[in-house]
Protein backbone atom coordinates (compact mmCIF):
# COMPACT_ATOMS: atom_id res chain seq x y z
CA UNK A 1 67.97 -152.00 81.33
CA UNK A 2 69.57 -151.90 85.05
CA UNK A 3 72.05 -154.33 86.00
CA UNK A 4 72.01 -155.58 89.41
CA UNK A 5 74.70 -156.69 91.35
CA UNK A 6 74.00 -159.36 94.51
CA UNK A 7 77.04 -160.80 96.61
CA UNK A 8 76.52 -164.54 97.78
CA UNK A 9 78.72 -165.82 100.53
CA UNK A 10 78.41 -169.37 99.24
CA UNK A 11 75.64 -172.17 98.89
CA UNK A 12 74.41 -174.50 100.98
CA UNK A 13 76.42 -178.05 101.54
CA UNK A 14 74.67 -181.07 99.73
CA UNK A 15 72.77 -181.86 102.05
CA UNK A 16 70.57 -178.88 102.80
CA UNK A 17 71.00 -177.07 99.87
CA UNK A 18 67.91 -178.19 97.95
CA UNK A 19 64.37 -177.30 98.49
CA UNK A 20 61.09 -177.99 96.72
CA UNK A 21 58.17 -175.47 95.92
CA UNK A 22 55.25 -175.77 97.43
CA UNK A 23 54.02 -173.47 95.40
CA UNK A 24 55.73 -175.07 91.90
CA UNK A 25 53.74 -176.26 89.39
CA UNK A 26 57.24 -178.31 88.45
CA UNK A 27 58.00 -179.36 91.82
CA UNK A 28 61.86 -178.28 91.24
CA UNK A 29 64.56 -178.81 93.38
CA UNK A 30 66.71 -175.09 93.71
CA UNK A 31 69.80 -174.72 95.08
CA UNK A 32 69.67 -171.47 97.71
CA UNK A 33 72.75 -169.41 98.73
CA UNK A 34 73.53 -169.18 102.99
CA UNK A 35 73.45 -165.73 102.74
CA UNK A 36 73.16 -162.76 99.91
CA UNK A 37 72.56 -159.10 99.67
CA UNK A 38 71.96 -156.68 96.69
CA UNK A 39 75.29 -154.50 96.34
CA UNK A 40 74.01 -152.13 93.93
CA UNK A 41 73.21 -151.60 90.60
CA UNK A 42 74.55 -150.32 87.20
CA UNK A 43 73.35 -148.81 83.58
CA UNK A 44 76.02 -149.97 81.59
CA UNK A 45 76.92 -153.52 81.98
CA UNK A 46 80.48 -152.91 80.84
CA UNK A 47 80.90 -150.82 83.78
CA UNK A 48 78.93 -153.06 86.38
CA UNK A 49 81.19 -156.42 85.10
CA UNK A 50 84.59 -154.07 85.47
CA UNK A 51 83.26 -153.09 89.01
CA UNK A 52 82.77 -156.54 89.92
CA UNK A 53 86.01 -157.81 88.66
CA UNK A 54 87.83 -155.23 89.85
CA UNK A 55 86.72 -155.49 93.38
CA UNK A 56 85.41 -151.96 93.39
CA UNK A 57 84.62 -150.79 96.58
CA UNK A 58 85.99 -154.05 98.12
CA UNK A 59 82.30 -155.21 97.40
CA UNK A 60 83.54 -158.67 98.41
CA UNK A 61 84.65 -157.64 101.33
CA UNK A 62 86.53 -161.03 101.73
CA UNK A 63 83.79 -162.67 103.26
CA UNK A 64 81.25 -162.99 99.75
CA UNK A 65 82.63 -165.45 97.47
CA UNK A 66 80.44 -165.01 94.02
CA UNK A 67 78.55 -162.13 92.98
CA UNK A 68 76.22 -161.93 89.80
CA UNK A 69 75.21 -159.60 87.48
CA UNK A 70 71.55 -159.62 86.53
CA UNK A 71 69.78 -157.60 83.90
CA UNK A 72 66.30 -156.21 84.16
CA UNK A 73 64.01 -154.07 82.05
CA UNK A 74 61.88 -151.60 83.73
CA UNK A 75 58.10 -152.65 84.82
CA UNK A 76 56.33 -154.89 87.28
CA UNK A 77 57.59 -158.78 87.68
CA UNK A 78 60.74 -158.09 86.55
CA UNK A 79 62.50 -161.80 85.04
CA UNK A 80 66.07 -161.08 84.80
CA UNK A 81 67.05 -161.30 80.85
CA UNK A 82 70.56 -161.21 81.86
CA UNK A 83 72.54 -163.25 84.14
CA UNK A 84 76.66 -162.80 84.82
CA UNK A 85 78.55 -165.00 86.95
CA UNK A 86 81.66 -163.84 88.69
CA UNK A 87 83.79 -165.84 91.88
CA UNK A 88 86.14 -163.84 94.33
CA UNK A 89 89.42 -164.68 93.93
CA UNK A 90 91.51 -163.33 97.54
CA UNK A 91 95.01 -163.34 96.33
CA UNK A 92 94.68 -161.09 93.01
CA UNK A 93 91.90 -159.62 95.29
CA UNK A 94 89.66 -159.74 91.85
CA UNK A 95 87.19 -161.48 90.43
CA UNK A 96 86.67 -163.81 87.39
CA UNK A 97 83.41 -164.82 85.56
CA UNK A 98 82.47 -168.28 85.50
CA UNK A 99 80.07 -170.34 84.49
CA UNK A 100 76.58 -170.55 86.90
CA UNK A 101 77.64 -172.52 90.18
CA UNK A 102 74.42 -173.70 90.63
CA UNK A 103 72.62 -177.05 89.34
CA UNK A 104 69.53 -175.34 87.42
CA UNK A 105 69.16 -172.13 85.62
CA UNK A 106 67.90 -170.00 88.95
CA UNK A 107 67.30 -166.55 88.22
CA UNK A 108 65.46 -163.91 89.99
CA UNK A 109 68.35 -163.50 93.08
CA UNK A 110 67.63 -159.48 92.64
CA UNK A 111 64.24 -159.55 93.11
């Protein structure tokens, strides 16, 4: 299993942060981040959650304010089995993990 680790800056106000599938058999409502970007990824998730919390890096580069840690088997249409919350704290200059920030289970931010 790899363990992937994508920054997010923050998510969208109330307002504008939903959007529906066209494409959804559920028609869903999914709460998108302004901006994200896949950091990097790790083989040992001990190692990837220490990275993260420590700040490793200075992935956060004080301007991403949550980064999670998705894990992935090898193969085609990947669905991430994992998923690891963290939010960037700029004081301590570390993170902590938290609970998903987001309304529904979204998963997939990786791929």
């Amino acid at each position: 299993m790899i363990y992937i680790v994508t920054m997010i800056d923050s998510f969208k106000n109330e307002q504008n942060a939903k959007f529906s599938s066209p494409v959804s058999n559920t028609k869903g409502i999914y709460w998108m981040p302004d901006d994200s970007w896949i950091a990097g990824y790790f083989t040992d998730l001990k190692e990837a959650i220490q990275s993260v919390i420590d700040n490793v890096a200075d992935v956060f580069e004080h301007c991403y304010n949550y980064a999670v840690i998705e894990g992935y088997e090898e193969g085609f249409y990947p669905v991430a089995e994992l998923t690891r919350w963290f939010k960037y704290d700029a004081e301590s200059d570390k993170a902590f993990e938290i609970e998903s920030p987001l309304h529904n289970n979204v998963r997939g931010y990786a791929f």
